[in-house]
N, C-alpha and C. Protein backbone atom coordinates (compact mmCIF):
# COMPACT_ATOMS: atom_id res chain seq x y z
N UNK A 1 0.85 -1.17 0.00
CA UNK A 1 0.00 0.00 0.00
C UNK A 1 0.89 1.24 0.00
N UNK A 2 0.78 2.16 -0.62
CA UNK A 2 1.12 3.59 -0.47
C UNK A 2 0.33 4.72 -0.52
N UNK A 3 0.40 5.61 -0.15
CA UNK A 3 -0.43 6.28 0.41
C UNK A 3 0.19 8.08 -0.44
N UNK A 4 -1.09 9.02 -1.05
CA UNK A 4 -0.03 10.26 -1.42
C UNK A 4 -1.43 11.21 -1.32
N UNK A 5 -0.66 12.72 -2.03
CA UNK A 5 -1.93 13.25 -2.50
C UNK A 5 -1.13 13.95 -3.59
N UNK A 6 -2.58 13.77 -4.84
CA UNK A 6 -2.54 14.08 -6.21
C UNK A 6 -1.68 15.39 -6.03
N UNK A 7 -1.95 16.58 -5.50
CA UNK A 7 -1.18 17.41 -5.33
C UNK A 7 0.20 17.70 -5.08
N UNK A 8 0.60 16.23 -4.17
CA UNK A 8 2.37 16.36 -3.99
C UNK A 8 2.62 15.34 -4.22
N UNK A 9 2.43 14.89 -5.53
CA UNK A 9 3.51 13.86 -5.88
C UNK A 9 4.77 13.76 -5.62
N UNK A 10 5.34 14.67 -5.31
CA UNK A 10 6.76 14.85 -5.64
C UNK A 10 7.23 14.12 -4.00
N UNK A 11 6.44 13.93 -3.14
CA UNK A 11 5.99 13.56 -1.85
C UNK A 11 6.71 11.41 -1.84
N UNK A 12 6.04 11.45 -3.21
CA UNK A 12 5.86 10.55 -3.55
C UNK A 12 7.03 9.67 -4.73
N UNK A 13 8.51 9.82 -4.56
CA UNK A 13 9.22 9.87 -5.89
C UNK A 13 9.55 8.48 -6.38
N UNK A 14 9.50 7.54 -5.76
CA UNK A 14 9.40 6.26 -6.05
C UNK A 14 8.51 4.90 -6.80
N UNK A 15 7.10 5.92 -7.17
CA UNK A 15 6.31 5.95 -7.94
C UNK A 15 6.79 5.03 -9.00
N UNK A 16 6.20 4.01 -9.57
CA UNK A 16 6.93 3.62 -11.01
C UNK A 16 5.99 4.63 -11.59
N UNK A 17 6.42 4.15 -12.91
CA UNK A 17 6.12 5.52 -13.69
C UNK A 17 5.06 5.79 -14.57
N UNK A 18 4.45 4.47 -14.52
CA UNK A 18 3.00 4.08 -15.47
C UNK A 18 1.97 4.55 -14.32
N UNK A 19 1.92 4.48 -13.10
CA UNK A 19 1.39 4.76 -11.34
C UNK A 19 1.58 6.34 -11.76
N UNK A 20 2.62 6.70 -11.86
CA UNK A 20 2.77 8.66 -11.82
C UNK A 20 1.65 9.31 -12.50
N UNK A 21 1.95 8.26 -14.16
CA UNK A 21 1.24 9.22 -15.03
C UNK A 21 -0.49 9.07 -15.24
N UNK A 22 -0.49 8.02 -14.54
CA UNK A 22 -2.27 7.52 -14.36
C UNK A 22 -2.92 8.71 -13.58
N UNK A 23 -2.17 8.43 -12.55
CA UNK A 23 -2.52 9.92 -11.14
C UNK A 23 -2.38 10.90 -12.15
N UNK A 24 -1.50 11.27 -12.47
CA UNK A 24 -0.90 12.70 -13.02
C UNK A 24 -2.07 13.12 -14.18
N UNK A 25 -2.71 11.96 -14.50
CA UNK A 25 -3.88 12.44 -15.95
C UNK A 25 -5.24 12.46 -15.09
N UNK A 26 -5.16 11.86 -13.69
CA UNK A 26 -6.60 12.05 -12.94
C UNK A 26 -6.76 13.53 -12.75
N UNK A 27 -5.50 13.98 -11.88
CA UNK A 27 -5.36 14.89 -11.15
C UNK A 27 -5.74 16.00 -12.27
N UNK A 28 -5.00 15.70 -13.64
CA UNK A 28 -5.16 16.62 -14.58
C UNK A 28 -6.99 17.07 -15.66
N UNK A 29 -7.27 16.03 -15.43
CA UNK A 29 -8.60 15.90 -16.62
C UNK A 29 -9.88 15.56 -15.22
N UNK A 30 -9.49 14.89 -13.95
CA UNK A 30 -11.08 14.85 -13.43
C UNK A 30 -11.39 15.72 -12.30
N UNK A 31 -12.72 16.08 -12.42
CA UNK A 31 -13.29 16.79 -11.09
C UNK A 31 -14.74 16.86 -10.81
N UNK A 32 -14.93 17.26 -9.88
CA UNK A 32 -15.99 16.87 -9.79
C UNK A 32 -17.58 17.31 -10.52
N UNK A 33 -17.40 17.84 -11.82
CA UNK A 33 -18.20 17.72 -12.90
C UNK A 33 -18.14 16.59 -14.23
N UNK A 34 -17.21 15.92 -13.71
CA UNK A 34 -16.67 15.01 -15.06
C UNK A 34 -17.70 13.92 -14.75
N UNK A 35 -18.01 13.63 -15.51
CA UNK A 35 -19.63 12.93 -15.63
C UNK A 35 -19.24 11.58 -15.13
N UNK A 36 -20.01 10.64 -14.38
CA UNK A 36 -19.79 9.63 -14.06
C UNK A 36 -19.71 8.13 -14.94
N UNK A 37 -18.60 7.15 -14.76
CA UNK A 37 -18.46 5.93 -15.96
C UNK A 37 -16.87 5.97 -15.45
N UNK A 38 -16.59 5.32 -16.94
CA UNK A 38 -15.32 4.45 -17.33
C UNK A 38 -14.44 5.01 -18.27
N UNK A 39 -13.70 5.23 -17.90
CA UNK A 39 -13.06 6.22 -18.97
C UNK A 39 -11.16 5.23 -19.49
N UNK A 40 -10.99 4.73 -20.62
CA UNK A 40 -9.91 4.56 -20.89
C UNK A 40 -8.74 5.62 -20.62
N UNK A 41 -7.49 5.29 -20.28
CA UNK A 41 -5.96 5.73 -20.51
C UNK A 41 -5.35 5.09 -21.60
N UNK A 42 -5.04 3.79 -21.66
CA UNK A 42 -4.34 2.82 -22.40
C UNK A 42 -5.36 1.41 -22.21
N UNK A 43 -6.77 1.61 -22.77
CA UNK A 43 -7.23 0.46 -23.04
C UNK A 43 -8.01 -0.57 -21.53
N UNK A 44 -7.38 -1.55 -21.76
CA UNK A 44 -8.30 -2.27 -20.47
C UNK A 44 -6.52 -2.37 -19.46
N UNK A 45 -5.51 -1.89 -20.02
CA UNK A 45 -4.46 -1.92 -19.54
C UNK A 45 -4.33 -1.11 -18.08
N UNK A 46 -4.96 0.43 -18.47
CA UNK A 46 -5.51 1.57 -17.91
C UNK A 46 -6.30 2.12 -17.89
N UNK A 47 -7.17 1.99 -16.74
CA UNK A 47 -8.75 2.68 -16.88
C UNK A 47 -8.95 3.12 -15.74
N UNK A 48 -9.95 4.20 -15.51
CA UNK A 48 -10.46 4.50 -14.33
C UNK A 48 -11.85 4.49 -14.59
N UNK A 49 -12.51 4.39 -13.07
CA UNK A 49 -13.85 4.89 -13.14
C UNK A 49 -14.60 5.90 -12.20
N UNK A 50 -15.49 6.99 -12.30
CA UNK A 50 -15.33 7.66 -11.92
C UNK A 50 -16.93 7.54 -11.14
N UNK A 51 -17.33 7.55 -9.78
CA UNK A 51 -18.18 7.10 -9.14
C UNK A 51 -18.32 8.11 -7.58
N UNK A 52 -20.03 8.47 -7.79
CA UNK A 52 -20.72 8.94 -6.63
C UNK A 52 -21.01 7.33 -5.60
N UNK A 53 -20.50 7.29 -4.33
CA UNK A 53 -20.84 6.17 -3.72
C UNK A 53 -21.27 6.83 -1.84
N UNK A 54 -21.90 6.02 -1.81
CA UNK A 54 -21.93 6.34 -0.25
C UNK A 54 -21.44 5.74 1.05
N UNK A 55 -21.08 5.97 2.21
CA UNK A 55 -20.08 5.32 2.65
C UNK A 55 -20.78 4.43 3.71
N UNK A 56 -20.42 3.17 4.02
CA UNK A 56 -21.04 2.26 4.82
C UNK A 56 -20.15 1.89 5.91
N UNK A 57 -21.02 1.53 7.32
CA UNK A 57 -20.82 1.10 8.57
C UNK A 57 -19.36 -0.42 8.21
N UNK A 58 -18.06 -0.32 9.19
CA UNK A 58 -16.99 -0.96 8.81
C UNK A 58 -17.53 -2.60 8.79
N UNK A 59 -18.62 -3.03 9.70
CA UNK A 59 -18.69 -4.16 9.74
C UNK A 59 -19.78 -4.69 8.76
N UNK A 60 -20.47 -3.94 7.70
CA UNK A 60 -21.30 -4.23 7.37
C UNK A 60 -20.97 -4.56 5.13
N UNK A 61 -19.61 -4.54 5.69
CA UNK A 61 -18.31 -4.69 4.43
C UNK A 61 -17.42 -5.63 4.41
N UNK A 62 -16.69 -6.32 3.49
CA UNK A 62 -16.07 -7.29 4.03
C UNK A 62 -14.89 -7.03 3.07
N UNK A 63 -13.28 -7.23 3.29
CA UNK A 63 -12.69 -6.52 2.61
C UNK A 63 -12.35 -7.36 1.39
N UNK A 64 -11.74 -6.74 0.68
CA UNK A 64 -11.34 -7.06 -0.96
C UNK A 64 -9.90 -7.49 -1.21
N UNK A 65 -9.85 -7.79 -2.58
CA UNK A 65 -8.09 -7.83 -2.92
C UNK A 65 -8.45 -8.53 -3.99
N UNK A 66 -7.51 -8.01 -5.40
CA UNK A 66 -7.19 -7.84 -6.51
C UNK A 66 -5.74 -9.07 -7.01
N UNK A 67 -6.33 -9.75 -8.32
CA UNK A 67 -4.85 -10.34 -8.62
C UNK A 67 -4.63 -9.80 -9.69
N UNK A 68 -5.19 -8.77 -10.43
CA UNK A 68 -4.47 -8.64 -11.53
C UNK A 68 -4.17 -7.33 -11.84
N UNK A 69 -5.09 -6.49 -11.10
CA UNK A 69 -4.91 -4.72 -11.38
C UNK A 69 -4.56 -4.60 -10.12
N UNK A 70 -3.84 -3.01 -9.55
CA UNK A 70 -3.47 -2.33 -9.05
C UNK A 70 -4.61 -1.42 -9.06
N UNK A 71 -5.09 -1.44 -7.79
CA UNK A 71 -5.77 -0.41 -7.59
C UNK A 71 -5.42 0.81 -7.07
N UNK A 72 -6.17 2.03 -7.75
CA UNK A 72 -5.45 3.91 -7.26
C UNK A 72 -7.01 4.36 -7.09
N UNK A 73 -6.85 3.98 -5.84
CA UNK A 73 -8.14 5.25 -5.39
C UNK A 73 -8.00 6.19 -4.74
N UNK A 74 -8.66 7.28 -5.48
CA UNK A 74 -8.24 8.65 -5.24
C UNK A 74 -9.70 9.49 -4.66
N UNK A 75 -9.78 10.44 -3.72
CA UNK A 75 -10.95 10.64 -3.03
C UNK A 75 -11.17 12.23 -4.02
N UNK A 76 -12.40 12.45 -4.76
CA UNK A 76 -12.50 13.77 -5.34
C UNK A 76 -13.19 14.68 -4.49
N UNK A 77 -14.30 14.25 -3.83
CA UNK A 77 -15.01 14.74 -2.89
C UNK A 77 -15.34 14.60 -1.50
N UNK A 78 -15.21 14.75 -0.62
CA UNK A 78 -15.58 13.98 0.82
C UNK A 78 -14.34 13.48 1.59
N UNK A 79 -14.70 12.49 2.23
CA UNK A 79 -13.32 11.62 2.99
C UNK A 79 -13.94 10.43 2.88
N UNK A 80 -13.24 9.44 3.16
CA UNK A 80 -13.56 8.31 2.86
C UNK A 80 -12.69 7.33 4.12
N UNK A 81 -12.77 6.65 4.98
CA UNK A 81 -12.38 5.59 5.55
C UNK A 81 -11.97 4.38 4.51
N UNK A 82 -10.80 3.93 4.45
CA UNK A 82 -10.33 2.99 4.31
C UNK A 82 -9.77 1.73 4.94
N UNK A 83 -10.50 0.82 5.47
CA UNK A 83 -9.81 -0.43 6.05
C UNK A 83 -9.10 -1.21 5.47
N UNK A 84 -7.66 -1.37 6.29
CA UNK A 84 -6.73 -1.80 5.59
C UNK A 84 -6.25 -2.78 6.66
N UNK A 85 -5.27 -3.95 6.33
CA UNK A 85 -5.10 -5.11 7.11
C UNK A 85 -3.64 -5.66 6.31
N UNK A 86 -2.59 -6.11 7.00
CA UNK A 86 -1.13 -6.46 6.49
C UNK A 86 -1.07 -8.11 6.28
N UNK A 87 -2.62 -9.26 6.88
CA UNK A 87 -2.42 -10.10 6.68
C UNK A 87 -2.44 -10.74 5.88
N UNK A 88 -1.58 -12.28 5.36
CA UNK A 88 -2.11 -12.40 3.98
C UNK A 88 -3.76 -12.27 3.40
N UNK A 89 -3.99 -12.33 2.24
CA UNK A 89 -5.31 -11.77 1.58
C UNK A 89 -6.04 -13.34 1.23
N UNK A 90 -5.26 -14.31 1.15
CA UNK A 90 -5.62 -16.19 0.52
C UNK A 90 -6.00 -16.91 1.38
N UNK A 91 -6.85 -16.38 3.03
CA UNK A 91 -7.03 -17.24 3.84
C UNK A 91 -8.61 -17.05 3.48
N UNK A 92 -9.62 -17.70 4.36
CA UNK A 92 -10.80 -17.55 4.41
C UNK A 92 -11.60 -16.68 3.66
N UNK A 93 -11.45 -17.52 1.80
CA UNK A 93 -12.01 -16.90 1.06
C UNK A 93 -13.61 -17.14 1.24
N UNK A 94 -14.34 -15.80 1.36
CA UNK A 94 -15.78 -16.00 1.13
C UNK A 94 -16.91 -15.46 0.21
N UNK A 95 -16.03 -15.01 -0.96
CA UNK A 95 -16.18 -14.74 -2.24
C UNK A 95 -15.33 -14.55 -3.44
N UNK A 96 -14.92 -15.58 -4.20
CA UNK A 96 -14.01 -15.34 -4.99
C UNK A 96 -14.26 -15.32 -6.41
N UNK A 97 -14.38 -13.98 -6.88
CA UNK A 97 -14.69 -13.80 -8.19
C UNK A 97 -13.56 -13.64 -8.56
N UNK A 98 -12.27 -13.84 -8.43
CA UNK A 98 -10.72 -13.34 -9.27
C UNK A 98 -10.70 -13.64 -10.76
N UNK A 99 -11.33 -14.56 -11.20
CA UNK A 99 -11.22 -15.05 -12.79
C UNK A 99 -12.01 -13.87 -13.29
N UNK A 100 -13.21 -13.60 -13.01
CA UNK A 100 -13.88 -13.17 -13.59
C UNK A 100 -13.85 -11.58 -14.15
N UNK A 101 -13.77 -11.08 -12.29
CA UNK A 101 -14.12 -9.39 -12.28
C UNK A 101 -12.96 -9.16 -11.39
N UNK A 102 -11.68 -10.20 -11.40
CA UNK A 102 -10.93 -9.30 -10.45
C UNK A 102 -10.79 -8.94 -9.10
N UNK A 103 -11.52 -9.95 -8.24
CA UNK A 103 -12.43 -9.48 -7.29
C UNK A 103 -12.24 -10.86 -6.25
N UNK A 104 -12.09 -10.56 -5.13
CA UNK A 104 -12.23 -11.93 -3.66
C UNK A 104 -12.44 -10.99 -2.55
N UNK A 105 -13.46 -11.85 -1.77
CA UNK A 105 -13.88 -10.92 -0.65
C UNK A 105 -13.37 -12.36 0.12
N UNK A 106 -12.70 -11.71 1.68
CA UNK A 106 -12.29 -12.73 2.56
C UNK A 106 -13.38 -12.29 3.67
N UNK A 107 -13.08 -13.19 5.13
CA UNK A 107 -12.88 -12.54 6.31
C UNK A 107 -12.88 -11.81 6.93
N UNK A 108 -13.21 -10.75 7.54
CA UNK A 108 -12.24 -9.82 8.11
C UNK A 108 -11.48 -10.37 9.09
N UNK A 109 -10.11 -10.01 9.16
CA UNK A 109 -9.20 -10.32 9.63
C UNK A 109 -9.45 -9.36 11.09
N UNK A 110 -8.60 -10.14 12.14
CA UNK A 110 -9.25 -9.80 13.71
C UNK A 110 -8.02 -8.62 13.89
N UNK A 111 -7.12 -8.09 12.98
CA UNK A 111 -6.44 -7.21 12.54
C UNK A 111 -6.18 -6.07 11.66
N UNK A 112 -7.29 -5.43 12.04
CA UNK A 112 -7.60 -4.51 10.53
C UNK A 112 -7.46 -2.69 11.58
N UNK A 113 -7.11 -1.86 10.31
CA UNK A 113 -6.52 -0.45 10.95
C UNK A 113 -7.64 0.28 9.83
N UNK A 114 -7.70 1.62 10.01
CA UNK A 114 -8.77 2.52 9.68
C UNK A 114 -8.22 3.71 9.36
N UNK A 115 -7.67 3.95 8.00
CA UNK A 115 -7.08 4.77 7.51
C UNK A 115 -8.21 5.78 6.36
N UNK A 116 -8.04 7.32 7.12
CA UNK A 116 -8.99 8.00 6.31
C UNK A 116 -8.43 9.45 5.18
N UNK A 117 -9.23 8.44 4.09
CA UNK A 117 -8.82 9.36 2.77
C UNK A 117 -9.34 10.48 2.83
N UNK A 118 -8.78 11.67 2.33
CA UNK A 118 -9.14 13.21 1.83
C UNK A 118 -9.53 13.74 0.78
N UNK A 119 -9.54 14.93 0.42
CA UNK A 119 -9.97 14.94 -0.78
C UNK A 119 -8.70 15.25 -1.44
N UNK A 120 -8.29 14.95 -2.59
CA UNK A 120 -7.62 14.56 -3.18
C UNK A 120 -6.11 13.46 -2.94
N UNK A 121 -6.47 12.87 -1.58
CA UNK A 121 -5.63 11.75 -1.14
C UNK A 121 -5.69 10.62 -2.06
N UNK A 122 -4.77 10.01 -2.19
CA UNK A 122 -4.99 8.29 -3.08
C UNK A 122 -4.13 7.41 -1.86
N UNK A 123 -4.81 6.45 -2.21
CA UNK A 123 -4.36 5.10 -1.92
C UNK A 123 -3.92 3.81 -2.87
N UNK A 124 -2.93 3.86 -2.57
CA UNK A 124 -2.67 2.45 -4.20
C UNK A 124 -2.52 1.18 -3.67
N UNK A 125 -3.22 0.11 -3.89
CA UNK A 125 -3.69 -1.46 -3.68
C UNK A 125 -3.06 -2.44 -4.31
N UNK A 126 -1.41 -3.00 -4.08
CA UNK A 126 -0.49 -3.94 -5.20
C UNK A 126 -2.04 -5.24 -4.82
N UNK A 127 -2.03 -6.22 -6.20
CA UNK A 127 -2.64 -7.24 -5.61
C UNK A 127 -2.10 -8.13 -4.57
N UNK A 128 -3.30 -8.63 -4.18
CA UNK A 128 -2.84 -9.31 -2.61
C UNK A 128 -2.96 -8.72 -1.68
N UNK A 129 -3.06 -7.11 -1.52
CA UNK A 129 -3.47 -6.11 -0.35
C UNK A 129 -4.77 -5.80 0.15
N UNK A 130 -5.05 -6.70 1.26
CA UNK A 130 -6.17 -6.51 1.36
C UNK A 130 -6.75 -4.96 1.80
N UNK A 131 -7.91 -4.61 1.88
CA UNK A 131 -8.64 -3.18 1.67
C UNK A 131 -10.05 -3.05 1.96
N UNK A 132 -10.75 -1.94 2.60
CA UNK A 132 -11.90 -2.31 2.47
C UNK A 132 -12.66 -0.76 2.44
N UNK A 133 -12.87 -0.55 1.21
CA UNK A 133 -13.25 0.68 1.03
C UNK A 133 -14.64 1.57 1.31
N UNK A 134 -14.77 2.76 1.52
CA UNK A 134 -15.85 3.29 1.43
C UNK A 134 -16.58 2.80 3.07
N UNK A 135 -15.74 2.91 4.41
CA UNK A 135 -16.08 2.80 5.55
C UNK A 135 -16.15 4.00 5.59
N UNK A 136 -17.92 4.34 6.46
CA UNK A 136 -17.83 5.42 6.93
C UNK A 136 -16.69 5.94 8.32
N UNK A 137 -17.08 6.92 8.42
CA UNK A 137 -15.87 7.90 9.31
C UNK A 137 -16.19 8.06 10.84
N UNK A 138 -16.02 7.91 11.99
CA UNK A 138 -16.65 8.05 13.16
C UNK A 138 -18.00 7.52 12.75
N UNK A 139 -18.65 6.31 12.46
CA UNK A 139 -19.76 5.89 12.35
C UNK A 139 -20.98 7.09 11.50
N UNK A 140 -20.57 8.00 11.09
CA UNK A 140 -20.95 8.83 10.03
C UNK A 140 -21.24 8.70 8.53
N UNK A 141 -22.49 7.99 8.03
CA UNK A 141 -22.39 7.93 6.95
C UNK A 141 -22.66 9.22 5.88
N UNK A 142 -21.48 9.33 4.72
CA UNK A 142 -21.88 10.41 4.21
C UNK A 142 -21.98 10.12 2.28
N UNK A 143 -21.64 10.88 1.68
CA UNK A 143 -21.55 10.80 0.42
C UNK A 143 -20.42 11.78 -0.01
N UNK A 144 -19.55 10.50 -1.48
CA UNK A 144 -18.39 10.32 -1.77
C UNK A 144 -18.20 10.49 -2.96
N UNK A 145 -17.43 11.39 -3.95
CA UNK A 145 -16.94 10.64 -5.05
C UNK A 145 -15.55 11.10 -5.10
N UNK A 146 -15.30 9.53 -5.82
CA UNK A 146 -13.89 9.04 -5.87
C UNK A 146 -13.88 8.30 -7.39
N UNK A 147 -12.34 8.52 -7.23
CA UNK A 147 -12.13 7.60 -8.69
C UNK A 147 -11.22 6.35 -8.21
N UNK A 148 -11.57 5.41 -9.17
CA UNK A 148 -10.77 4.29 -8.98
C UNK A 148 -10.32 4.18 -10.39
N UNK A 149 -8.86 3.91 -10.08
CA UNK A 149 -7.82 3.65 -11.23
C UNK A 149 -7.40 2.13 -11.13
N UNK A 150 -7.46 1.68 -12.45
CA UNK A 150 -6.92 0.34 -12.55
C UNK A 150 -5.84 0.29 -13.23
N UNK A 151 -4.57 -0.71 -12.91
CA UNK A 151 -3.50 -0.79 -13.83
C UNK A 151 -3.04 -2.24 -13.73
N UNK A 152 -3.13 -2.82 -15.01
CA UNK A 152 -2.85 -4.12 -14.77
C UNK A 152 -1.46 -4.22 -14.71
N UNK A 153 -0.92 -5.16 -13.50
CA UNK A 153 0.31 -5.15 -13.07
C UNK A 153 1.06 -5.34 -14.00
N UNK A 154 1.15 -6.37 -15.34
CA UNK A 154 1.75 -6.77 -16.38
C UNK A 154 2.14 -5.52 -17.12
N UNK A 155 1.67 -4.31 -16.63
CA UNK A 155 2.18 -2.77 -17.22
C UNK A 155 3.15 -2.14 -17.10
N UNK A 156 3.60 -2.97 -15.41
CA UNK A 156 4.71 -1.94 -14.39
C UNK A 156 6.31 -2.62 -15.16
């Protein structure tokens, strides 16, 4: 996981460089009038999508993890809680769509931390990191939009 904001990359210099310029074209082309969907960079290689969501109670979510994209979620509006957890992501699978959509929901692990996004904060997701997005904040549910960037690892 790494953690930045669109604004100080430079914060951030270790970035590979396909990761820089994904951010670097969010930061540049979206806001919060850019109409909501899917928008190509480089194909299904690089895409984002750009989404009004609302934020839900931590236990009423179960977290995620990715094998083939890299996820960059970046907060445009609001804050956003992120649950995040260092254990492996391959134990007590209790939804595993990975072939399909990219996608396994586990467990929650009896080890999970509560890290909260800003507006224009990102968070980047190597696969295998587990995550659990869109927890509300002090038990506060509010409304969010964020973009999520995909980069399939086979890019880096």
């Amino acid at each position: 996981m790494i953690i930045g904001n669109i604004e100080h990359l430079d914060r951030v210099p270790f970035l590979p460089k396909k990761l820089q310029r994904a951010i670097e074209y969010v930061r540049d082309n979206v806001n919060s009038n850019t109409p909501l969907g899917r928008y190509e960079i480089e194909g299904n290689d690089i895409f984002f999508i750009v989404s009004d969501s609302s934020t839900r109670f931590i236990d009423e979510a179960l977290p995620e993890y990715h094998k083939r994209y890299i996820d960059v979620q970046i907060v445009i509006n609001g804050a956003e809680g992120m649950a995040i957890a260092t254990l492996p992501a391959h134990t007590e699978i209790v939804d595993d769509r990975l072939e399909k959509d990219d996608i396994a929901f586990v467990k929650t692990p009896s080890e999970e931390t509560m890290y909260v996004a800003h507006v224009n904060d990102f968070v980047i997701f190597y696969p295998g990191e587990l995550h659990k997005p869109l927890c509300a904040i002090n038990q506060q549910l509010a409304k969010i939009r964020k973009v999520v960037v995909k980069v399939d690892v086979n890019c880096l």
